[in-house]
Structure formats: C-alpha cells, structure tokens
N, C-alpha and C. Protein backbone atom coordinates (compact mmCIF):
# COMPACT_ATOMS: atom_id res chain seq x y z
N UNK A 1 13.30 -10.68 18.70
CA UNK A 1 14.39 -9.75 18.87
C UNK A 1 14.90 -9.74 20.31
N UNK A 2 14.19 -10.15 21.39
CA UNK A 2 14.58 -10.31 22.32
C UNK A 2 16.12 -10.77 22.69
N UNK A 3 16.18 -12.03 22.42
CA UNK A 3 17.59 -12.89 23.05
C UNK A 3 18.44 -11.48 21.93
N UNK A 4 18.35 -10.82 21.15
CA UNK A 4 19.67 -10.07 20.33
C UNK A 4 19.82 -9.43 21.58
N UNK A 5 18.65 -8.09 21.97
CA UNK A 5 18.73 -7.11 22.60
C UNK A 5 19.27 -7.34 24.15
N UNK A 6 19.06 -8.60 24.43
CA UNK A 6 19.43 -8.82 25.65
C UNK A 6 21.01 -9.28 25.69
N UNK A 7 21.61 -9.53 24.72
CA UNK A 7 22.70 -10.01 24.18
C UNK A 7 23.69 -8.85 24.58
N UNK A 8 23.21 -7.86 23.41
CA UNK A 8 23.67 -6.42 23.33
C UNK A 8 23.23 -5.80 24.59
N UNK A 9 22.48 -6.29 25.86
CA UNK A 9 22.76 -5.53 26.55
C UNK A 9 23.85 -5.69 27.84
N UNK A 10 23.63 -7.31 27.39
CA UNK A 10 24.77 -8.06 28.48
C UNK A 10 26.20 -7.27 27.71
N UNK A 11 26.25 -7.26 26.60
CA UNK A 11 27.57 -7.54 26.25
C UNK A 11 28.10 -5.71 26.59
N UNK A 12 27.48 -4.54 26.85
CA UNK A 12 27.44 -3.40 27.30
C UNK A 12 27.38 -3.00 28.66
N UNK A 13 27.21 -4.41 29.37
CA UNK A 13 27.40 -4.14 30.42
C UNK A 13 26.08 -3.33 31.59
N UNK A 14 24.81 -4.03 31.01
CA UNK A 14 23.44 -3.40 31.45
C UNK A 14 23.35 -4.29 32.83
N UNK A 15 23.14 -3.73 33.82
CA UNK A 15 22.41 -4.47 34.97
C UNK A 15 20.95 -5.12 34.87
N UNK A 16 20.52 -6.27 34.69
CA UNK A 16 19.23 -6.64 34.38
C UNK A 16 18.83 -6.67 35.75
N UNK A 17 17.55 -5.87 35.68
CA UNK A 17 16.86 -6.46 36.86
C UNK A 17 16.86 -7.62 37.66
N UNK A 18 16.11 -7.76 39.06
CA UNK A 18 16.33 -9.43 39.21
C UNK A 18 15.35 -9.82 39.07
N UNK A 19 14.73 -10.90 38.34
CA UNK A 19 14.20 -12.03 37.95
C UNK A 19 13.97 -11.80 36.45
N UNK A 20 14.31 -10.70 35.71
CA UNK A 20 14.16 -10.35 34.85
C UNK A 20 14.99 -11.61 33.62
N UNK A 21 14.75 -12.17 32.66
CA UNK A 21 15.42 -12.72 31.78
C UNK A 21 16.14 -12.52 30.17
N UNK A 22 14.62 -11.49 29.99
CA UNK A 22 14.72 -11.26 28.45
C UNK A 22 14.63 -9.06 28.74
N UNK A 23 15.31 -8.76 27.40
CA UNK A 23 14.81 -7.58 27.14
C UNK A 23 14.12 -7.43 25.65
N UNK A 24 12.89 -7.07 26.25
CA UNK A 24 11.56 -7.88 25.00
C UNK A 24 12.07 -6.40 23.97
N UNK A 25 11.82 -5.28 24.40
CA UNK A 25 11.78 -4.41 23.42
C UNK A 25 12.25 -2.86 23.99
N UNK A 26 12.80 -2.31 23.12
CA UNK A 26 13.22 -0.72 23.26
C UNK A 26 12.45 0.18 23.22
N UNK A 27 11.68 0.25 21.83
CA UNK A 27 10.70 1.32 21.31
C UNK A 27 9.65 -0.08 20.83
N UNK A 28 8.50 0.27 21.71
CA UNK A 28 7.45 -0.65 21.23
C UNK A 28 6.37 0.53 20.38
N UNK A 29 6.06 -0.45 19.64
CA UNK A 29 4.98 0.09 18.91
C UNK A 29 6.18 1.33 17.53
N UNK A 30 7.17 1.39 17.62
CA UNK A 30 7.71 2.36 16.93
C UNK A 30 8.13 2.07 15.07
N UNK A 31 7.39 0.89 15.14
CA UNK A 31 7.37 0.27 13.53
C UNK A 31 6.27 0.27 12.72
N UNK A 32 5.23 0.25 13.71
CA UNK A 32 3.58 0.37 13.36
C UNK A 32 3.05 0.77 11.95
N UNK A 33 3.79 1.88 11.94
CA UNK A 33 3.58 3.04 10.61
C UNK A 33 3.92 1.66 9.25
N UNK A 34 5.01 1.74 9.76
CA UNK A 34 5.95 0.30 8.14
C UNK A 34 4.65 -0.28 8.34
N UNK A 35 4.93 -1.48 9.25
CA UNK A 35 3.65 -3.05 9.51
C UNK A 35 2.33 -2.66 8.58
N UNK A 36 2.08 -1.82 8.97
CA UNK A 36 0.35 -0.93 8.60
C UNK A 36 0.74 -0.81 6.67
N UNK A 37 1.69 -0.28 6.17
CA UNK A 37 2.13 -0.25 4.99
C UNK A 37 2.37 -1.14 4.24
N UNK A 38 3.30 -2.06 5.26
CA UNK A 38 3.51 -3.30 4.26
C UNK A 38 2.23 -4.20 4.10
N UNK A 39 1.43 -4.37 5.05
CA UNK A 39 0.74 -5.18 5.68
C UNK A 39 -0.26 -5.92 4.37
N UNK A 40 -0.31 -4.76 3.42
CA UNK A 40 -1.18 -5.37 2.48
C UNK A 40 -0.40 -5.73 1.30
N UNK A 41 0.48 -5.41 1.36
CA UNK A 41 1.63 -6.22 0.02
C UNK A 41 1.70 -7.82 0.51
N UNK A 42 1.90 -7.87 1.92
CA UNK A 42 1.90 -9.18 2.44
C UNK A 42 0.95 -10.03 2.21
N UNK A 43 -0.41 -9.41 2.47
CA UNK A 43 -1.48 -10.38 2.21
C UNK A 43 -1.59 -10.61 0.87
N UNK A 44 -1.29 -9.42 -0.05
CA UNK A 44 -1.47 -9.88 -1.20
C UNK A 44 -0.54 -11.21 -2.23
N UNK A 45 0.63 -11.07 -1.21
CA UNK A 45 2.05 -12.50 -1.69
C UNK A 45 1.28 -13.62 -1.15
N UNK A 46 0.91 -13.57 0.02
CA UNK A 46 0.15 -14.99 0.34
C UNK A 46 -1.28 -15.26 -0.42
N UNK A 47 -1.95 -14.56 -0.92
CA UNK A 47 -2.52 -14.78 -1.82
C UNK A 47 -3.74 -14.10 -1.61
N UNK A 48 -4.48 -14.12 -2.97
CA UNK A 48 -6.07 -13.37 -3.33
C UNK A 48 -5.77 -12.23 -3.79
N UNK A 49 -6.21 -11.56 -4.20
CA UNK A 49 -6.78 -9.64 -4.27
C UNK A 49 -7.66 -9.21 -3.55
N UNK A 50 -8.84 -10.31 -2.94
CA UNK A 50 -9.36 -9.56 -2.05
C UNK A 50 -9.15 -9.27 -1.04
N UNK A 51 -7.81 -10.37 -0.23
CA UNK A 51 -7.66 -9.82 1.25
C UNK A 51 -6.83 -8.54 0.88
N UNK A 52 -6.07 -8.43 -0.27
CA UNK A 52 -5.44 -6.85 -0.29
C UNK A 52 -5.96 -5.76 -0.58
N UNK A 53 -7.01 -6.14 -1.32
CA UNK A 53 -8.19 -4.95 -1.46
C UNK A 53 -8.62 -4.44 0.08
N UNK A 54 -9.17 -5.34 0.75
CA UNK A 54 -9.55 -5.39 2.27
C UNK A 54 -8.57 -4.34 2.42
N UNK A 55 -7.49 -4.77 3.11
CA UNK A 55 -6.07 -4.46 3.69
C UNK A 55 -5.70 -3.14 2.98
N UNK A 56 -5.74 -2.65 2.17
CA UNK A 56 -5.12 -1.58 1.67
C UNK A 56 -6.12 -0.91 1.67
N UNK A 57 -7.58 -1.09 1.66
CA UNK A 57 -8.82 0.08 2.51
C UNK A 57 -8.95 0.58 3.60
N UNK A 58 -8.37 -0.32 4.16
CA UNK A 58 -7.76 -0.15 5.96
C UNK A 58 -7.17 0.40 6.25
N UNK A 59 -6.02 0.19 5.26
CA UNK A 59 -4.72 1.26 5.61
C UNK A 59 -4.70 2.47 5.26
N UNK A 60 -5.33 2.53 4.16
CA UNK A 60 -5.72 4.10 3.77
C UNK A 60 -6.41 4.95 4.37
N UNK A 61 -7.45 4.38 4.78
CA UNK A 61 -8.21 4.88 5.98
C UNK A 61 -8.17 5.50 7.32
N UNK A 62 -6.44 4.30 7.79
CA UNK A 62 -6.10 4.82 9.43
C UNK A 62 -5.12 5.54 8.96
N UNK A 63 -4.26 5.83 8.08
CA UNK A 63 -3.19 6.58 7.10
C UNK A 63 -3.96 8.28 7.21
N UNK A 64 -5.12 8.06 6.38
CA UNK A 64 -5.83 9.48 6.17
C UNK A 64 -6.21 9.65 7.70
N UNK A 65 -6.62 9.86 8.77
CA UNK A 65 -7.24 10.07 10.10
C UNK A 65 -6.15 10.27 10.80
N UNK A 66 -4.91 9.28 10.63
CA UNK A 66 -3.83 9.42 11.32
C UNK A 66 -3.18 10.82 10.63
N UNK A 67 -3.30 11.52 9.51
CA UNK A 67 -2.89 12.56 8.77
C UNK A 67 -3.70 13.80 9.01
N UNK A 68 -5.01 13.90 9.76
CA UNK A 68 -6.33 14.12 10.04
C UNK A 68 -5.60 15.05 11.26
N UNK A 69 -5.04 14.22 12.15
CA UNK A 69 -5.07 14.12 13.54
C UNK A 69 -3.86 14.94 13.85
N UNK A 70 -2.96 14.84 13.49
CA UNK A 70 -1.30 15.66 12.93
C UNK A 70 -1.36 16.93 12.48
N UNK A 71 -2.55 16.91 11.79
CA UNK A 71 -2.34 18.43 10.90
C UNK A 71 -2.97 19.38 12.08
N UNK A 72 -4.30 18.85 13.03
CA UNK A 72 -4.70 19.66 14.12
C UNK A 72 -3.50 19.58 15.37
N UNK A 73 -2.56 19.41 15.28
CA UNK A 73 -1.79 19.70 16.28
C UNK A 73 -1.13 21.17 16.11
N UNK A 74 -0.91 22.34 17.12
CA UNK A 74 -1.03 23.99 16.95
C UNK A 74 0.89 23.56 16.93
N UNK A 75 1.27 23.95 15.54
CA UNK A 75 2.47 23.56 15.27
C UNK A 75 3.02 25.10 15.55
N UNK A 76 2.84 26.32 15.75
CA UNK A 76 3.11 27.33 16.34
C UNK A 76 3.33 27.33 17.53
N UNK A 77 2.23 26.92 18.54
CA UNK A 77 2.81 26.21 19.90
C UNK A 77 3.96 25.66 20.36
N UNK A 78 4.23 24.61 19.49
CA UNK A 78 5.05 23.07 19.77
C UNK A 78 6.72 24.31 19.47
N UNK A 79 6.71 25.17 18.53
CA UNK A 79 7.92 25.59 17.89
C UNK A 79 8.11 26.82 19.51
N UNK A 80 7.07 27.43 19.78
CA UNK A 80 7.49 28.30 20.80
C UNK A 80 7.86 27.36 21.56
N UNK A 81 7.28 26.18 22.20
CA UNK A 81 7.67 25.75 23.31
C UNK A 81 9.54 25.23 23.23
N UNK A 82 9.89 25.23 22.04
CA UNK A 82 10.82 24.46 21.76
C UNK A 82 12.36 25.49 22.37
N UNK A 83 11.30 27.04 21.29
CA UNK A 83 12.53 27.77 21.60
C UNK A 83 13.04 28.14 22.74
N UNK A 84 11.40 28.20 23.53
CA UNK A 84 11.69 28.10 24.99
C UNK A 84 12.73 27.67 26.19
N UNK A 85 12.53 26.74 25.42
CA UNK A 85 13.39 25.47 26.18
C UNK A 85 15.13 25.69 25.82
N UNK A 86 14.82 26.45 24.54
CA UNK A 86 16.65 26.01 24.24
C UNK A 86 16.95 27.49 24.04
C-alpha cells in the first residue's frame, strides 16, 4: 500500500520528509481485528481442517480475552471524562 499512499500524498500536496521515500502506513495495526478473523477461513482455502481448527482456537481465544479486557474498562469514567471535555 505504500507507493498508493505516497501517491495520494504527493498528489495532495504533502511535504515528505528528507530522505524519506515511501509512506508505509497511516493507521498501523488498525486491521488486526479483520486479519485475526479472516485468518482461519484462509488457512482453511489453502488447505486441511486442521490448520483451521488450530487457527480458529486461537482466534477465539484472543477474541474472548480481548472481550475480557474491554468490558473492565470503568465506562462511567471514560463518559464523564468526555462530557467534560465538551
């Protein structure tokens, strides 16, 4: 995705750094969630059931912990701080 983004940024008129060539990425890591989802449909097109068995134990796993981890965040907090602000 690089040469696009760097494309789109020439063509907007972005100052690139100097020695800089490429603009690798915007939001890294901000697809993770999909990749992690698809990840075992994939293995399973290239073939076996067991690497998707594997793969979709995995994902369920960092899915549930990652759901784990979200729900302990003090969502009463986050809303005062918000109104705070605005």
């Amino acid at each position: 995705m690089a040469p696009y983004l760097t494309t789109m940024g020439r063509d907007i008129g972005f100052a690139m750094p100097e020695g800089a060539t490429l603009i690798s990425s915007l939001d890294v890591g901000a697809h993770l969630n999909g990749y992690l989802l698809a990840l075992p449909w994939l293995k399973y097109l290239e073939g076996g059931w067991g690497r998707f068995v594997i793969f979709a134990i995995i994902s369920v796993i960092l899915f549930t912990l990652a759901i784990l981890m979200i729900r302990k965040v003090d969502a009463k907090a986050v809303v005062a701080d918000l109104d705070e602000a605005f």
